[in-house]
C-alpha atoms as a PDB file:
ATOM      1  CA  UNK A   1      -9.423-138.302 -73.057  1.00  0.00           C
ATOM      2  CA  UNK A   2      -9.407-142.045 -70.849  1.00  0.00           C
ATOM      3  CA  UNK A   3     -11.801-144.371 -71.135  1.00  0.00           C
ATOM      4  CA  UNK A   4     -14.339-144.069 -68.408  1.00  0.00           C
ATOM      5  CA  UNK A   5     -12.242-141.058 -66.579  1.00  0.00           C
ATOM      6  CA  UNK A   6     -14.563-138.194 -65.330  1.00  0.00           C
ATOM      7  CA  UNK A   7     -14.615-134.454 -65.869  1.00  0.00           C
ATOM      8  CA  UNK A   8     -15.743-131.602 -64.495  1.00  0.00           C
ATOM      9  CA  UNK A   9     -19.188-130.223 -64.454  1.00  0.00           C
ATOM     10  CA  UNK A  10     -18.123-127.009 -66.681  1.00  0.00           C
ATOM     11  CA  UNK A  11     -16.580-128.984 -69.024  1.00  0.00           C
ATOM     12  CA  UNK A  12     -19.284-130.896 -69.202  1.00  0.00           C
ATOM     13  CA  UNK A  13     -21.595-128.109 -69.792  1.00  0.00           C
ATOM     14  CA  UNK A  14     -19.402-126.173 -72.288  1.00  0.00           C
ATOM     15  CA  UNK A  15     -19.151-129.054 -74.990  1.00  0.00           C
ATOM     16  CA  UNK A  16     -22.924-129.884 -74.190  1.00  0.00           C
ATOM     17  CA  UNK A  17     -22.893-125.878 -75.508  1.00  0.00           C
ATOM     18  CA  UNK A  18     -20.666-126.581 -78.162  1.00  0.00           C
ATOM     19  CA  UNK A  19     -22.227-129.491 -79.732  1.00  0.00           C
ATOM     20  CA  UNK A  20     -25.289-127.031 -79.567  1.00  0.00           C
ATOM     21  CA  UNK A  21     -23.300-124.363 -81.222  1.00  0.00           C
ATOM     22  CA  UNK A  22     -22.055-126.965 -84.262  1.00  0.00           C
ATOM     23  CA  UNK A  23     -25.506-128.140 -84.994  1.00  0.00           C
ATOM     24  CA  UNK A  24     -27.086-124.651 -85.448  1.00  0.00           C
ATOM     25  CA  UNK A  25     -24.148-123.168 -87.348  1.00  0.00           C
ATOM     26  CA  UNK A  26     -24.068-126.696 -90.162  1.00  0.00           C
ATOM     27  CA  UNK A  27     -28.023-125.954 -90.206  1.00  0.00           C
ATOM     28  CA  UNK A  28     -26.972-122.422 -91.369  1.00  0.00           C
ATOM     29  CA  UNK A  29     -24.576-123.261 -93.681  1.00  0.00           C
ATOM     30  CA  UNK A  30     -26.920-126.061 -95.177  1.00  0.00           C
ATOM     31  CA  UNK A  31     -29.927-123.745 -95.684  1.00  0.00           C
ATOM     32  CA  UNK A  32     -28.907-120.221 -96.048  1.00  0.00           C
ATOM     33  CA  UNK A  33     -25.624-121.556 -98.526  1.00  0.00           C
ATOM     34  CA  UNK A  34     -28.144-122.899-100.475  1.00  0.00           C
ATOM     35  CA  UNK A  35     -27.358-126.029-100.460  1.00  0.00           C
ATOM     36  CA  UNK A  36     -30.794-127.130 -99.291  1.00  0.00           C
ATOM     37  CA  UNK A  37     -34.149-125.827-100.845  1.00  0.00           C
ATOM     38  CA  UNK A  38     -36.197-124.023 -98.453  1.00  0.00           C
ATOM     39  CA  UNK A  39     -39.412-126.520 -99.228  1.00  0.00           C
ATOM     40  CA  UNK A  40     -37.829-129.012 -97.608  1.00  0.00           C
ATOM     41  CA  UNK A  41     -36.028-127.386 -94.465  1.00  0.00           C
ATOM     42  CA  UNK A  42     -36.483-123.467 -93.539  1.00  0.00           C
ATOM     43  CA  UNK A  43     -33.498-122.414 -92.575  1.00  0.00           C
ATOM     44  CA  UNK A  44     -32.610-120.787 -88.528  1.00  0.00           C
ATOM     45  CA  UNK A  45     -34.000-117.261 -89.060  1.00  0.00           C
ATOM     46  CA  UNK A  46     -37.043-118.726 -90.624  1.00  0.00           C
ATOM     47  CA  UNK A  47     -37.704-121.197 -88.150  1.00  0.00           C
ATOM     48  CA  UNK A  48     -37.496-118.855 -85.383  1.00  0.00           C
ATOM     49  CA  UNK A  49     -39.570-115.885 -86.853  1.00  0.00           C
ATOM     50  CA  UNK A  50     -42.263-118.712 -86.972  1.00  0.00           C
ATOM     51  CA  UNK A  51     -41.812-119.534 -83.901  1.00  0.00           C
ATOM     52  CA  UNK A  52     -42.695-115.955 -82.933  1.00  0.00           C
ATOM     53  CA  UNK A  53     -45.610-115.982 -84.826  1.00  0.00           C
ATOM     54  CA  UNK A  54     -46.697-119.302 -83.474  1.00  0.00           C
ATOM     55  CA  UNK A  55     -46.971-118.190 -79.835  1.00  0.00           C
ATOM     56  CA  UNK A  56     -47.983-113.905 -80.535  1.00  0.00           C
ATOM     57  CA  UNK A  57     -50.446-114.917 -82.703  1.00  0.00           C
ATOM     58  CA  UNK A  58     -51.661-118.501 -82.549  1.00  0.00           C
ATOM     59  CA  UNK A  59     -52.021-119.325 -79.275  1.00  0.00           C
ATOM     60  CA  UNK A  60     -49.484-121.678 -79.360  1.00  0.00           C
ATOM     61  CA  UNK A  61     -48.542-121.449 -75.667  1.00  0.00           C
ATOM     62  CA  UNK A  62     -51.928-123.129 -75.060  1.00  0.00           C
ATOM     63  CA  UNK A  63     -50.918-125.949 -77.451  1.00  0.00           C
ATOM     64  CA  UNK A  64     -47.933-126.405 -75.324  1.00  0.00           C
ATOM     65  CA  UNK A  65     -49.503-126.657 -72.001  1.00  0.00           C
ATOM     66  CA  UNK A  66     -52.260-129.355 -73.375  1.00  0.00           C
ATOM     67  CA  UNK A  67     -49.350-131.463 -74.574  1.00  0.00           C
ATOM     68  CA  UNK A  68     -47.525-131.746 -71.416  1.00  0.00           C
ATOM     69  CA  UNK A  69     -50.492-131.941 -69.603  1.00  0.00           C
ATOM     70  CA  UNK A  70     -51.100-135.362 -71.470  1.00  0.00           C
ATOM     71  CA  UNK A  71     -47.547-136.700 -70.932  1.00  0.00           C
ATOM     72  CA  UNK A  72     -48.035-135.548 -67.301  1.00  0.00           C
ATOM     73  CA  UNK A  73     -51.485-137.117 -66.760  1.00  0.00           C
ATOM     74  CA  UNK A  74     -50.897-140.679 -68.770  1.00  0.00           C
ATOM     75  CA  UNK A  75     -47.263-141.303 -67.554  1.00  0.00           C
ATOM     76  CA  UNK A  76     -48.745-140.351 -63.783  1.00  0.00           C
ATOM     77  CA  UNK A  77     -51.680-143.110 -64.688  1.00  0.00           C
ATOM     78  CA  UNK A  78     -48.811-145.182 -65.818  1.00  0.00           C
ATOM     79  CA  UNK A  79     -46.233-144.940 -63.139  1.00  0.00           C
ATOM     80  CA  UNK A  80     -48.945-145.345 -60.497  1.00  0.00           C
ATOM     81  CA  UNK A  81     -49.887-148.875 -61.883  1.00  0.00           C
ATOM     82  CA  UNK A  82     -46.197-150.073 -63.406  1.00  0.00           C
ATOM     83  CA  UNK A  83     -44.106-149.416 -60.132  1.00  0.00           C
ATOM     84  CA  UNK A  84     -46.203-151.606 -57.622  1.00  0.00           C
ATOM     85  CA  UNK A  85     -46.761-154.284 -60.227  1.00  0.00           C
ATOM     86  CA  UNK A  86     -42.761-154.283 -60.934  1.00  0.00           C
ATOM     87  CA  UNK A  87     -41.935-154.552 -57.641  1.00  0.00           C
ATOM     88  CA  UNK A  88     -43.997-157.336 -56.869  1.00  0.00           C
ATOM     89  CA  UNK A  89     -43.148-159.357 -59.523  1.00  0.00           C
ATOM     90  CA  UNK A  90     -39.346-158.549 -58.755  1.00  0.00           C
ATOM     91  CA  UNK A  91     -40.101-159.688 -54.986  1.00  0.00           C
ATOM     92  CA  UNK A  92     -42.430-162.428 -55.536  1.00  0.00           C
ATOM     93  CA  UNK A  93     -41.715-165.455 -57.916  1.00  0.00           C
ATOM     94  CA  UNK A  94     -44.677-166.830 -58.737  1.00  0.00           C
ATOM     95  CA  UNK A  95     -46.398-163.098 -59.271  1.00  0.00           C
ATOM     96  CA  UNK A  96     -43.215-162.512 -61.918  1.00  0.00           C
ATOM     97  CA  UNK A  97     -44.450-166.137 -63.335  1.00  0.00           C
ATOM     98  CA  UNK A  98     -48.149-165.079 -63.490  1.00  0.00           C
ATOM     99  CA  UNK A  99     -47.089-161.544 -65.491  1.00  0.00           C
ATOM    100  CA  UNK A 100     -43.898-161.894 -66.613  1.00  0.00           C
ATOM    101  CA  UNK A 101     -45.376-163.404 -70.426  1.00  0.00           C
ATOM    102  CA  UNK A 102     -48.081-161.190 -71.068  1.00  0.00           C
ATOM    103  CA  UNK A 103     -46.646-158.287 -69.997  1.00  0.00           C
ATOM    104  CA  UNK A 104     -43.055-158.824 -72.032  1.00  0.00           C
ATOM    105  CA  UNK A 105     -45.477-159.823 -75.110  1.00  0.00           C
ATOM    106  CA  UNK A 106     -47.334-156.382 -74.606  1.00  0.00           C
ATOM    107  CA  UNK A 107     -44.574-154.166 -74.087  1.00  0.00           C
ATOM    108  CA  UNK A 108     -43.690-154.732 -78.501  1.00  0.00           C
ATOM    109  CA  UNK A 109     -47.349-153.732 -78.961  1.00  0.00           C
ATOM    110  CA  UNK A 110     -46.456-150.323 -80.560  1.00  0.00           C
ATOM    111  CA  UNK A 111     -48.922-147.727 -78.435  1.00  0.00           C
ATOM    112  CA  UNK A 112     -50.122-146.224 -82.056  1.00  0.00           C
ATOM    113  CA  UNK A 113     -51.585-149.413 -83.248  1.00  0.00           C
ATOM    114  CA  UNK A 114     -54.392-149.291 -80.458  1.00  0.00           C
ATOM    115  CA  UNK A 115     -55.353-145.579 -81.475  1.00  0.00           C
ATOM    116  CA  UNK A 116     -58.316-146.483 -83.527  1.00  0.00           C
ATOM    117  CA  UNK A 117     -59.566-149.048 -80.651  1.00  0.00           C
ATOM    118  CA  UNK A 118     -58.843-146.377 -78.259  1.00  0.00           C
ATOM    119  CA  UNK A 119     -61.095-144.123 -80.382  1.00  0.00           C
ATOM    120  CA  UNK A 120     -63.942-146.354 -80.892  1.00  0.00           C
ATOM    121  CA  UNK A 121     -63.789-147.003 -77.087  1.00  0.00           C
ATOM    122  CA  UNK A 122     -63.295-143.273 -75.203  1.00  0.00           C
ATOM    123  CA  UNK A 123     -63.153-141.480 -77.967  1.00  0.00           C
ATOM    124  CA  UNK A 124     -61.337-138.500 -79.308  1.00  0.00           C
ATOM    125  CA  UNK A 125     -61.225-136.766 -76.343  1.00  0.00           C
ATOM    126  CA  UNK A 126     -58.514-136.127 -73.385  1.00  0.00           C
ATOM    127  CA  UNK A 127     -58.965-139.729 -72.222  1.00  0.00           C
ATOM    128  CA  UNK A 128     -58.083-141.385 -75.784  1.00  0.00           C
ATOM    129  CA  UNK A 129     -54.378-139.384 -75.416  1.00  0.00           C
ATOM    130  CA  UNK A 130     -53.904-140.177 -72.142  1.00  0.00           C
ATOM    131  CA  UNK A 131     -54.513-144.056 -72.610  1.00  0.00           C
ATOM    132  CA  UNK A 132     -51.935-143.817 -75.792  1.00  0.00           C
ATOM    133  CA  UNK A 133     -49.080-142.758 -73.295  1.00  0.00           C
ATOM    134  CA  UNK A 134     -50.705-145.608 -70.627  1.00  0.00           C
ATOM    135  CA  UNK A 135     -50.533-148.178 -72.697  1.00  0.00           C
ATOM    136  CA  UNK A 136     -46.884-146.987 -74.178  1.00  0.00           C
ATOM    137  CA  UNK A 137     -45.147-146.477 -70.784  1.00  0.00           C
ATOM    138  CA  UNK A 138     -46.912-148.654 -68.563  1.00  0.00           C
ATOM    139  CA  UNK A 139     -45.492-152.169 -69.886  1.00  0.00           C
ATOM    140  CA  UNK A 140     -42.211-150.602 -69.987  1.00  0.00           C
ATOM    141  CA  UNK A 141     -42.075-149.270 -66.301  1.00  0.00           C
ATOM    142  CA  UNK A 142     -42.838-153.132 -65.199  1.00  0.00           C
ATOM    143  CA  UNK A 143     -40.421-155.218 -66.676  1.00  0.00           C
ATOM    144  CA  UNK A 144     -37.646-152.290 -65.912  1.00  0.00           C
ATOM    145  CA  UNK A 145     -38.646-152.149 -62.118  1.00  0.00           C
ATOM    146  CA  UNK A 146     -39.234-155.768 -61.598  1.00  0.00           C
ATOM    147  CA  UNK A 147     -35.941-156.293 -63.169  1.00  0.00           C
ATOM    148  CA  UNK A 148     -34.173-153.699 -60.678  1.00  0.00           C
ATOM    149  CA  UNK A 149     -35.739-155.302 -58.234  1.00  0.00           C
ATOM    150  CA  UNK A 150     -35.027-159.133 -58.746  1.00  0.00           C
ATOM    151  CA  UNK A 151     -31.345-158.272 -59.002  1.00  0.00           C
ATOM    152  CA  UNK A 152     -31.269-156.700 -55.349  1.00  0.00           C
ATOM    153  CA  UNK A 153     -28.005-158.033 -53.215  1.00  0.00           C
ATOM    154  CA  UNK A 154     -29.509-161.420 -51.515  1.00  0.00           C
ATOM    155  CA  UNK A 155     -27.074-160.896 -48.498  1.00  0.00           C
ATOM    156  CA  UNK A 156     -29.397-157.452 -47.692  1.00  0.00           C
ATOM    157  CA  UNK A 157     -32.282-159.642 -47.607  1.00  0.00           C
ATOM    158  CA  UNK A 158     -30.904-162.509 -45.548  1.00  0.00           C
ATOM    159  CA  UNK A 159     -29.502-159.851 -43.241  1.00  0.00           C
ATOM    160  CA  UNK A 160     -32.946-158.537 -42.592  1.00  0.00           C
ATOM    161  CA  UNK A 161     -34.441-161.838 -42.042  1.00  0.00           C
ATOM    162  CA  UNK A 162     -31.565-162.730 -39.706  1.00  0.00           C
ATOM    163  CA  UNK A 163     -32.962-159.181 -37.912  1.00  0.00           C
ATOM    164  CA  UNK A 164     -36.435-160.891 -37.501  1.00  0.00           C
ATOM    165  CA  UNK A 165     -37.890-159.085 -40.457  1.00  0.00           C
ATOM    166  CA  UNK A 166     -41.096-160.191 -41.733  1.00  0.00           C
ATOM    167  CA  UNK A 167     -41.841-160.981 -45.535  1.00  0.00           C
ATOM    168  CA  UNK A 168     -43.767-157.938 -46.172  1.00  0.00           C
ATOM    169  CA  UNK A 169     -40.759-156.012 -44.234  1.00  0.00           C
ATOM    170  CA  UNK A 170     -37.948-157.816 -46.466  1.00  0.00           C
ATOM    171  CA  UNK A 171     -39.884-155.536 -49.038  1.00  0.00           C
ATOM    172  CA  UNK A 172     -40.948-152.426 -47.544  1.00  0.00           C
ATOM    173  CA  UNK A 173     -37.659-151.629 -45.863  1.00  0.00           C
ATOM    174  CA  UNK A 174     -35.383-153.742 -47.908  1.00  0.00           C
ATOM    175  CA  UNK A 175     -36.279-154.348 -51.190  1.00  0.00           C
ATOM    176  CA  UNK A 176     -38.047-150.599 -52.044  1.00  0.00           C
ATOM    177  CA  UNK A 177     -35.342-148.647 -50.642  1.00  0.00           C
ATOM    178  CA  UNK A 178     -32.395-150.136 -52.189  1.00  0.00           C
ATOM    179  CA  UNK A 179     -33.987-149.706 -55.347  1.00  0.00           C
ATOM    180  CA  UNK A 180     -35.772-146.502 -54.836  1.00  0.00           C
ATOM    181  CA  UNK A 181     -32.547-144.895 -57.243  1.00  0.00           C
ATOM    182  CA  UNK A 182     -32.906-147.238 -60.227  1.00  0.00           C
ATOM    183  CA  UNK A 183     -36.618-146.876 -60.302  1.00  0.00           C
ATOM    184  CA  UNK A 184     -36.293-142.992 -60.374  1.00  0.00           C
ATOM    185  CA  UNK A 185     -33.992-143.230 -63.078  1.00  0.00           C
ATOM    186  CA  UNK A 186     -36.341-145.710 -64.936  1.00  0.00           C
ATOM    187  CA  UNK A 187     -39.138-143.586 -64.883  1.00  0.00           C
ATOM    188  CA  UNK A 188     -36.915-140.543 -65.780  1.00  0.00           C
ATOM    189  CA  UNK A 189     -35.819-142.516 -69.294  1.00  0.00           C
ATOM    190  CA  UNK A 190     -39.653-143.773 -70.009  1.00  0.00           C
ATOM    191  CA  UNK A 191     -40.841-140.239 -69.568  1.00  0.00           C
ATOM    192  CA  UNK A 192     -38.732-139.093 -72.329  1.00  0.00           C
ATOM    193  CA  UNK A 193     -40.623-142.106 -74.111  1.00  0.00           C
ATOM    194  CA  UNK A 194     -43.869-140.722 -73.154  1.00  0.00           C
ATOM    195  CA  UNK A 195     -42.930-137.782 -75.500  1.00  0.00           C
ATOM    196  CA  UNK A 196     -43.291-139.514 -78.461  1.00  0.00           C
ATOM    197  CA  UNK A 197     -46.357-140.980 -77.530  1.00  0.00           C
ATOM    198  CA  UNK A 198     -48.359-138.316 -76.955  1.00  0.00           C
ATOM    199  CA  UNK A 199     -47.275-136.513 -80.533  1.00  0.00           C
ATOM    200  CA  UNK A 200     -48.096-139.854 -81.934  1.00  0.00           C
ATOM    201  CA  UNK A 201     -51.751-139.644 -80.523  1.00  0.00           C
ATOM    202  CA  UNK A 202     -51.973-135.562 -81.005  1.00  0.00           C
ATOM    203  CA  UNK A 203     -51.461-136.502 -85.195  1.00  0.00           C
ATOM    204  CA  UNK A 204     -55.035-138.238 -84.890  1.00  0.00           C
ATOM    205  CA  UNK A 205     -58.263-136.554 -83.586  1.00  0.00           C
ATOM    206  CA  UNK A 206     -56.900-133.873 -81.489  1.00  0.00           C
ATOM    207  CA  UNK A 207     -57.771-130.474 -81.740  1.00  0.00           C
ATOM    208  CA  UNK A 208     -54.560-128.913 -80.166  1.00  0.00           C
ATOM    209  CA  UNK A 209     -51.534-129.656 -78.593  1.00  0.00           C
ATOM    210  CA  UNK A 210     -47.969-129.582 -80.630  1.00  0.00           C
ATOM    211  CA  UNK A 211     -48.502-132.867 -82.811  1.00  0.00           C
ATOM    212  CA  UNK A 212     -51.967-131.012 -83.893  1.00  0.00           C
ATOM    213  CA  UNK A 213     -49.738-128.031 -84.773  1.00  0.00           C
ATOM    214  CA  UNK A 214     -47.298-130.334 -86.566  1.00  0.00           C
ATOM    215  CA  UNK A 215     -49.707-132.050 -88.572  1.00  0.00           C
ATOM    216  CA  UNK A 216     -51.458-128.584 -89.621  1.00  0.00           C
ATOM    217  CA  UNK A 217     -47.981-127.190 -90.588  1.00  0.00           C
ATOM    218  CA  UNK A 218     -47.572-130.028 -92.311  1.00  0.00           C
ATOM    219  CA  UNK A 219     -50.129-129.092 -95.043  1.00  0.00           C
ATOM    220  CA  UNK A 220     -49.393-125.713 -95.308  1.00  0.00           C
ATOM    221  CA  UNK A 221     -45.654-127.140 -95.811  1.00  0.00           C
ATOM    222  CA  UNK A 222     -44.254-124.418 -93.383  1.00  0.00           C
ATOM    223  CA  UNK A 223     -41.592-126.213 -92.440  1.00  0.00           C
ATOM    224  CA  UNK A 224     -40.630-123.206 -90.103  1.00  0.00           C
ATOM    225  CA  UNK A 225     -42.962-123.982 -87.603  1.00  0.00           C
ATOM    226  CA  UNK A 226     -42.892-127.900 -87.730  1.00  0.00           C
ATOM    227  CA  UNK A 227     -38.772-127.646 -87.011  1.00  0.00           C
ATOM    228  CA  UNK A 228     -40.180-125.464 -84.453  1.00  0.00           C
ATOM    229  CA  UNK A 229     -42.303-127.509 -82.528  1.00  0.00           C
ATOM    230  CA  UNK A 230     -39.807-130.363 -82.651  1.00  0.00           C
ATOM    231  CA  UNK A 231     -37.390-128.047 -81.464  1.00  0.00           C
ATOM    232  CA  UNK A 232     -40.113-127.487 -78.446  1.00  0.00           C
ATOM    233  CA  UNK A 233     -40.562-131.027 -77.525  1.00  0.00           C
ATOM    234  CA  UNK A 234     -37.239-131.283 -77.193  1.00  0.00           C
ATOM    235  CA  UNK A 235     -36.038-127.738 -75.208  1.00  0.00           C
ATOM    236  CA  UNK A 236     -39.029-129.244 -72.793  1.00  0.00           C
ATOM    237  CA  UNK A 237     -37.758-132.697 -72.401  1.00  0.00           C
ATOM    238  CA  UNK A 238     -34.543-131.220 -71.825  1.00  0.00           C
ATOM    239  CA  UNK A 239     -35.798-129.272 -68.641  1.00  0.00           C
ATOM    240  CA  UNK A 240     -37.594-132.131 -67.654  1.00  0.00           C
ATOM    241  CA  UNK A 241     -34.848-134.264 -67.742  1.00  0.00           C
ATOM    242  CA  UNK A 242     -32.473-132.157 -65.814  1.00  0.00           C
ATOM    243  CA  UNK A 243     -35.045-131.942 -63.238  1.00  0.00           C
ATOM    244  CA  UNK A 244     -35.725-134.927 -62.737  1.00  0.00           C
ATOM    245  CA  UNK A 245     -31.988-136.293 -62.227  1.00  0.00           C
ATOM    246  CA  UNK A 246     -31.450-132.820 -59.657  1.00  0.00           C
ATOM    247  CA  UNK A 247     -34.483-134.567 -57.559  1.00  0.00           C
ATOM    248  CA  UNK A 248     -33.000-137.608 -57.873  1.00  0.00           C
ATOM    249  CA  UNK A 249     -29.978-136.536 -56.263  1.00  0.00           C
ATOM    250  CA  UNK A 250     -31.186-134.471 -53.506  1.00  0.00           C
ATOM    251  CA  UNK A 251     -33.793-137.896 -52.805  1.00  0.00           C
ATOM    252  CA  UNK A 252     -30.643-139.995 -53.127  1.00  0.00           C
ATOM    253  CA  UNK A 253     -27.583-138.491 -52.032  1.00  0.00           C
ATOM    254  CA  UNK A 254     -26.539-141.288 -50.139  1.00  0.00           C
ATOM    255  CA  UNK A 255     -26.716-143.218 -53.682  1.00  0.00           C
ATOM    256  CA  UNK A 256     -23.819-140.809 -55.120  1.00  0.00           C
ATOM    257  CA  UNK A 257     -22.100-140.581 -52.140  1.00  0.00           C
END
C-alpha cells in the first residue's frame, strides 16, 4: 500500500467483503463463545431468525416502506428549499450576508429537540416526521452548497462575462453547472443524515416504521430484532448510497473524466 495510490474496483469490492466477513465472524465468536450474555446482544443465528419472524409474521415490510417513505418525502422537502437558497447565497454576497448567521446558528439546533414543538404544532402524524428530517437536513444542504458554490474558479466567471453573459447567466450556465457534481455529492452524504433523523422521530408518537419497531423491541428486550432493524437501516442506506454515486457518474462523466 502508497499513500493516495488507487486500486482496482475488485479489490475494492473484495476487502469491502472481507471487512464484512470479519465483523460477522468476531460477532460469532463474542456471542455464541459465550463471552457475551445473550440479554445484552443475541447472537447471528438469533438475530436473523428474528428477522424472519419480523417480516412473515409482523408485517414488518410495511414498517420498512413507511420509514423510507419519510426520509424520501422530508429530505425531497429539504433539498427542494436548501439547494436554491445555497446557491444564491454562494452567488450573491449580500444574500450570503442576510442568511449566512441564522442559518449557521440553526444548523447546531439538534432536529430532536423541536419534536415536542413539532407535535404540539402538526401533530403526531406523517407531517410531524417529515418536518424532523426538514429541519435536520435542510440547514445542512445550505451552508454545504453555498459553500461549493462561493469557491467556484473566478476566471470561469470572468470568462463568461468577457462572452457578454448576463448576471443571471454567470449563474445559470456558469455557476450551477460547475457545481452541479459537488452538490450531488452533498446531498448524497446529508441523505445518509436523514437516516438518523427519521429513527429519531419514529421513537416518539409513531405508530410504525423501523424506530417504532426498535423502540417496541426494546421493551420486550429482544435484542434479535432491534440488531435487526439497525442492520436494515443500514443494508438500505447502503443501496441508496451506491445509487446515488452510479447516477452521479452517468450525470457527470465529464467530472471523472
Amino acid at each position: 500500500m502508497r499513500p493516495l495510490e488507487p486500486i482496482g474496483q475488485q479489490a475494492r469490492v473484495l476487502l469491502g467483503i472481507l471487512f464484512f466477513v470479519l465483523f460477522f465472524s468476531a460477532w460469532g465468536v463474542a456471542t455464541l463463545g459465550g463471552f457475551v450474555s445473550p440479554t445484552f446482544l443475541a447472537d447471528p443465528i438469533t438475530m436473523v431468525k428474528d428477522g424472519i419472524y419480523l417480516l412473515t409474521e409482523q408485517g414488518f415490510m410495511t414498517d420498512i416502506g413507511m420509514t423510507v417513505w419519510r426520509v424520501l418525502g422530508g429530505f425531497v422537502l429539504a433539498m427542494i428549499v436548501a439547494v436554491p437558497l445555497g446557491i444564491a447565497m454562494g452567488a450573491y454576497k449580500p444574500i450570503e450576508a442576510l442568511l449566512e448567521p441564522f442559518v449557521s446558528f440553526a444548523r447546531y439546533l439538534p432536529a430532536s429537540a423541536f419534536i415536542p414543538l413539532l407535535i404540539l404544532w402538526a401533530g403526531i402524524g406523517e407531517m410531524q416526521k417529515l418536518l424532523v428530517i426538514f429541519i435536520g437536513a435542510v440547514f445542512q444542504i445550505i451552508l454545504m452548497v453555498a459553500v461549493a458554490v462561493s469557491s467556484t474558479r473566478r476566471d470561469l466567471v470572468e470568462a463568461a462575462y468577457t462572452l457578454g453573459a448576463t448576471d443571471r447567466g454567470v449563474v445559470r450556465r456558469v455557476l450551477m453547472p460547475a457545481n452541479a457534481p459537488d452538490i450531488a455529492e452533498i446531498l448524497r452524504l446529508v441523505l445518509g443524515w436523514a437516516w438518523t433523523y427519521v429513527i429519531v422521530a419514529e421513537l416518539i408518537g409513531a405508530s410504525s416504521g423501523i424506530g417504532y419497531m426498535i423502540i417496541n423491541s426494546q421493551a420486550l428486550m429482544a435484542t434479535g430484532q432491534i440488531i435487526f432493524g439497525i442492520i436494515v437501516i443500514g443494508l438500505i442506506g447502503l443501496i441508496s448510497d451506491f445509487a446515488f454515486k452510479s447516477l452521479n457518474r452517468k450525470l457527470f462523466a465529464w467530472r471523472l473524466a
